[in-house]
C-alpha atoms as a PDB file:
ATOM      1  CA  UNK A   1     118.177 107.705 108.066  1.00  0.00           C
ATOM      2  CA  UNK A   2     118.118 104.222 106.195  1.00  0.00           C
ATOM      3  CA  UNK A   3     117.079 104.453 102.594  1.00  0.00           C
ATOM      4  CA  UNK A   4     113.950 101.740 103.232  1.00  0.00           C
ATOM      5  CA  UNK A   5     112.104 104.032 106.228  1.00  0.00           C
ATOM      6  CA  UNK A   6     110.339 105.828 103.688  1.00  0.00           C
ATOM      7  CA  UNK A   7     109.106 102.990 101.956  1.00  0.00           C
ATOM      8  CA  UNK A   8     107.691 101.767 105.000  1.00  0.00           C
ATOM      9  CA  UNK A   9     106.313 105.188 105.517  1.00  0.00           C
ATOM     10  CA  UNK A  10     104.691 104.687 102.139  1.00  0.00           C
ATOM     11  CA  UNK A  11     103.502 101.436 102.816  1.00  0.00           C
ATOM     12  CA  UNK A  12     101.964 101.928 106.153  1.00  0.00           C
ATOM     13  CA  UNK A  13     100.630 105.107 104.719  1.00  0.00           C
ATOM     14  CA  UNK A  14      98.963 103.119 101.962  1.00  0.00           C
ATOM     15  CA  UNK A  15      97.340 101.091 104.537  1.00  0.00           C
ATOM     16  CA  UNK A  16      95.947 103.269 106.858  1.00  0.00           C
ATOM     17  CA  UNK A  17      94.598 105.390 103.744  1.00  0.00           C
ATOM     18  CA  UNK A  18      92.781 102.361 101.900  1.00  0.00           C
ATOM     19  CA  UNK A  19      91.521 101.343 105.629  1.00  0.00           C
ATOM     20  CA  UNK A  20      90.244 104.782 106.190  1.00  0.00           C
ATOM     21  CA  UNK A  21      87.780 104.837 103.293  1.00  0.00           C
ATOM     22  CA  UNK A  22      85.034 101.665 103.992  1.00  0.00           C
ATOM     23  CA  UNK A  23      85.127 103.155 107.822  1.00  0.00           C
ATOM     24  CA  UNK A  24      84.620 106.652 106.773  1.00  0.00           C
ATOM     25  CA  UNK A  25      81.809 106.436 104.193  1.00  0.00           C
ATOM     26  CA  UNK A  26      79.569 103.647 106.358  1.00  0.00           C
ATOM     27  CA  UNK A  27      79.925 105.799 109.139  1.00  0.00           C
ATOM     28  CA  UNK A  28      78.819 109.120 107.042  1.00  0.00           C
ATOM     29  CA  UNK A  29      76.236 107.031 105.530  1.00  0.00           C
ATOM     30  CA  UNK A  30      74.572 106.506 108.879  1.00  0.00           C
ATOM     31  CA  UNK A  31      75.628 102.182 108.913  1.00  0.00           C
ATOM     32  CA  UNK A  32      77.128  99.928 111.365  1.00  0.00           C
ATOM     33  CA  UNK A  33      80.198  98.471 110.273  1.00  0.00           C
ATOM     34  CA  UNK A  34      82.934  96.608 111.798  1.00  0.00           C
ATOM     35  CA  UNK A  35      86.047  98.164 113.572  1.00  0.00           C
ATOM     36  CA  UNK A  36      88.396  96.875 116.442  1.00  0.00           C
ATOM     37  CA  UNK A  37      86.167  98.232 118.646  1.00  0.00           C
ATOM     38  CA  UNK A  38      83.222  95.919 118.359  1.00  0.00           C
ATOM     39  CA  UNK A  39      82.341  92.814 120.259  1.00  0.00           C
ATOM     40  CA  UNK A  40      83.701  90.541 118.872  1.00  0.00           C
ATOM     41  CA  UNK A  41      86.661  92.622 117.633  1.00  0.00           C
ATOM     42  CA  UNK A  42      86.351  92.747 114.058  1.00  0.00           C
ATOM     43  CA  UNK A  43      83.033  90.784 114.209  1.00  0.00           C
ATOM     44  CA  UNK A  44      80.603  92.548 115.676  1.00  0.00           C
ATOM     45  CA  UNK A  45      79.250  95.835 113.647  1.00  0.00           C
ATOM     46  CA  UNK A  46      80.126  99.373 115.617  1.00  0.00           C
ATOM     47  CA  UNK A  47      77.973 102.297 115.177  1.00  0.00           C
ATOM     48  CA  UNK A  48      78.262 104.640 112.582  1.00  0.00           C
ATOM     49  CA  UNK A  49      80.053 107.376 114.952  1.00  0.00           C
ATOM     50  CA  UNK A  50      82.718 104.845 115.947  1.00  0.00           C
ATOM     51  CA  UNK A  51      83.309 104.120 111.984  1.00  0.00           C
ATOM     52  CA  UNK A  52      83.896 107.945 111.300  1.00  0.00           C
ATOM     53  CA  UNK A  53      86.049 108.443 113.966  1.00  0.00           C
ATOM     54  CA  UNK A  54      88.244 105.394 113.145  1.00  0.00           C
ATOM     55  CA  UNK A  55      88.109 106.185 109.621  1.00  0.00           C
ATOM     56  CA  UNK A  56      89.293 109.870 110.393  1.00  0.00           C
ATOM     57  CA  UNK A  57      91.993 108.392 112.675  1.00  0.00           C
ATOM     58  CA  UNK A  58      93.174 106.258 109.756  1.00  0.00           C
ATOM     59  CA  UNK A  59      93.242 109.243 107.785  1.00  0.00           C
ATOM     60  CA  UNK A  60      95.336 111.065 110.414  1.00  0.00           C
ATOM     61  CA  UNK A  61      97.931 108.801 110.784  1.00  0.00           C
ATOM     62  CA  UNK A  62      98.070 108.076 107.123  1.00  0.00           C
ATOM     63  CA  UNK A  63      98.813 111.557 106.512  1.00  0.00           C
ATOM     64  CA  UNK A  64     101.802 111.836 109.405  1.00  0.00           C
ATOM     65  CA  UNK A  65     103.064 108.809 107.675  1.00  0.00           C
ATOM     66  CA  UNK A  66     103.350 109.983 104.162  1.00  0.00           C
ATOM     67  CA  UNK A  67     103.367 113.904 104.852  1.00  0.00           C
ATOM     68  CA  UNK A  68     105.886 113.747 108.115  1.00  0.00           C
ATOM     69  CA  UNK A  69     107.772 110.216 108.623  1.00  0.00           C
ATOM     70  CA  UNK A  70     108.605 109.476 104.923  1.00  0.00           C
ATOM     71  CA  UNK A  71     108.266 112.178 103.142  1.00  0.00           C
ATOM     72  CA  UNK A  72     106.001 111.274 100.511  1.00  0.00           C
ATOM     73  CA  UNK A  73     106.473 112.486  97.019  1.00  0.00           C
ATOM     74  CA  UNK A  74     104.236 111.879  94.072  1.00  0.00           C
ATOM     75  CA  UNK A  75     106.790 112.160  91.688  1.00  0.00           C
ATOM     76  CA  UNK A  76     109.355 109.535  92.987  1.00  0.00           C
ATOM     77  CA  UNK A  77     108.278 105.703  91.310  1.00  0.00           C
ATOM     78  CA  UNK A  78     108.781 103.715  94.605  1.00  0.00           C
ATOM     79  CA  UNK A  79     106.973 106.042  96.599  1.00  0.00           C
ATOM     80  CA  UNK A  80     103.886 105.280  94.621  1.00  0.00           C
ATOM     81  CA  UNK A  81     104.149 101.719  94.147  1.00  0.00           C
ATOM     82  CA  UNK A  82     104.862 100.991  97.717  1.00  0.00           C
ATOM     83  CA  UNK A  83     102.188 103.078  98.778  1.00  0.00           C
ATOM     84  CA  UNK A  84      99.638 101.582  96.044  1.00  0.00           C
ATOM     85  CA  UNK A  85     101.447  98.158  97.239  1.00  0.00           C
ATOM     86  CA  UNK A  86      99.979  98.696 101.093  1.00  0.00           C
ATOM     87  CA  UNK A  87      96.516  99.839  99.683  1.00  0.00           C
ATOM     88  CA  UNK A  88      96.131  96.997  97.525  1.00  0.00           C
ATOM     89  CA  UNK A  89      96.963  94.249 100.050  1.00  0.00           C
ATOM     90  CA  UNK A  90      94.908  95.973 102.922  1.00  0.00           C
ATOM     91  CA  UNK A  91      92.007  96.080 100.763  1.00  0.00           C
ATOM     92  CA  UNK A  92      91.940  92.656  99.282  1.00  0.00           C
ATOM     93  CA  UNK A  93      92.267  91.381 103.169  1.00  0.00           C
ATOM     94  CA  UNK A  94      89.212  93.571 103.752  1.00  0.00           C
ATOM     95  CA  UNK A  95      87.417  92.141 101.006  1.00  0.00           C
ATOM     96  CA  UNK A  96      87.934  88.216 101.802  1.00  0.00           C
ATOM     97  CA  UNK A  97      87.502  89.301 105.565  1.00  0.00           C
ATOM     98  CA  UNK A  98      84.728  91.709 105.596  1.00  0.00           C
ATOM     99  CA  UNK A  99      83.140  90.027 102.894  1.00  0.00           C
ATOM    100  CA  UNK A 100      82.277  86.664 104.694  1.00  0.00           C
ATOM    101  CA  UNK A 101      79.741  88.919 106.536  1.00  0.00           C
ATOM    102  CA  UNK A 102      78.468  91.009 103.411  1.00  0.00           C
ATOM    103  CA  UNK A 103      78.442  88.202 100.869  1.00  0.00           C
ATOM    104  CA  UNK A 104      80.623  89.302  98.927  1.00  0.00           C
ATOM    105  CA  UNK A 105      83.103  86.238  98.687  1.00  0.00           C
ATOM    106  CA  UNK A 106      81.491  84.721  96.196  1.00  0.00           C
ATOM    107  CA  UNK A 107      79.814  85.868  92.619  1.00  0.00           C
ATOM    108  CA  UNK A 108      76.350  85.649  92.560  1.00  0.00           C
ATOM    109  CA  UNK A 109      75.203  82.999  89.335  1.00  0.00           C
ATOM    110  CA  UNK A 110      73.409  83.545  86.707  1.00  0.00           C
END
């Protein structure tokens, strides 16, 4: 196998983990939120069921990234920083994206 597959493993798993979280804990906290599922995709809020089972699924495959596909290992450097790499960038597209229907693109003043 190439040496970079298990970054991308790493990467990708970063992803899908940091995605996994916002879907996961609306959906356990009983609120709408938006998923690929909704009308319009990405737009329009899904129920709270939909968000826990898409946040489990991003947990799933997260997990057969890291755990099975790039053998993910806590201890190696560039395993964490390319996984912390994926998390980061997924989550600050989440934030400008999600965050034009939440408010929270810009600071509130004083």
């Amino acid at each position: 196998m190439m040496t970079w597959l298990p970054l991308v493993a790493c990467f990708f798993g970063g992803v899908f983990s940091a995605n996994a979280i916002p879907h996961f804990v609306a959906g356990t906290m009983g609120r709408p939120f938006q998923t690929p599922f909704a009308k319009p995709s990405g737009i329009g809020l899904s129920s709270s069921t939909v968000n826990v089972v898409w946040g489990f699924f991003n947990a799933v495959v997260a997990y057969l990234l890291l755990a099975h596909a790039g053998s993910f290992d806590l201890r190696t450097r560039s395993h964490i920083l390319t996984f912390a790499l994926g998390a980061l960038l997924i989550s600050l597209f989440a934030a400008r994206h999600f965050g034009q229907f939440h408010g929270g693109t810009t600071s509130p003043r004083p």
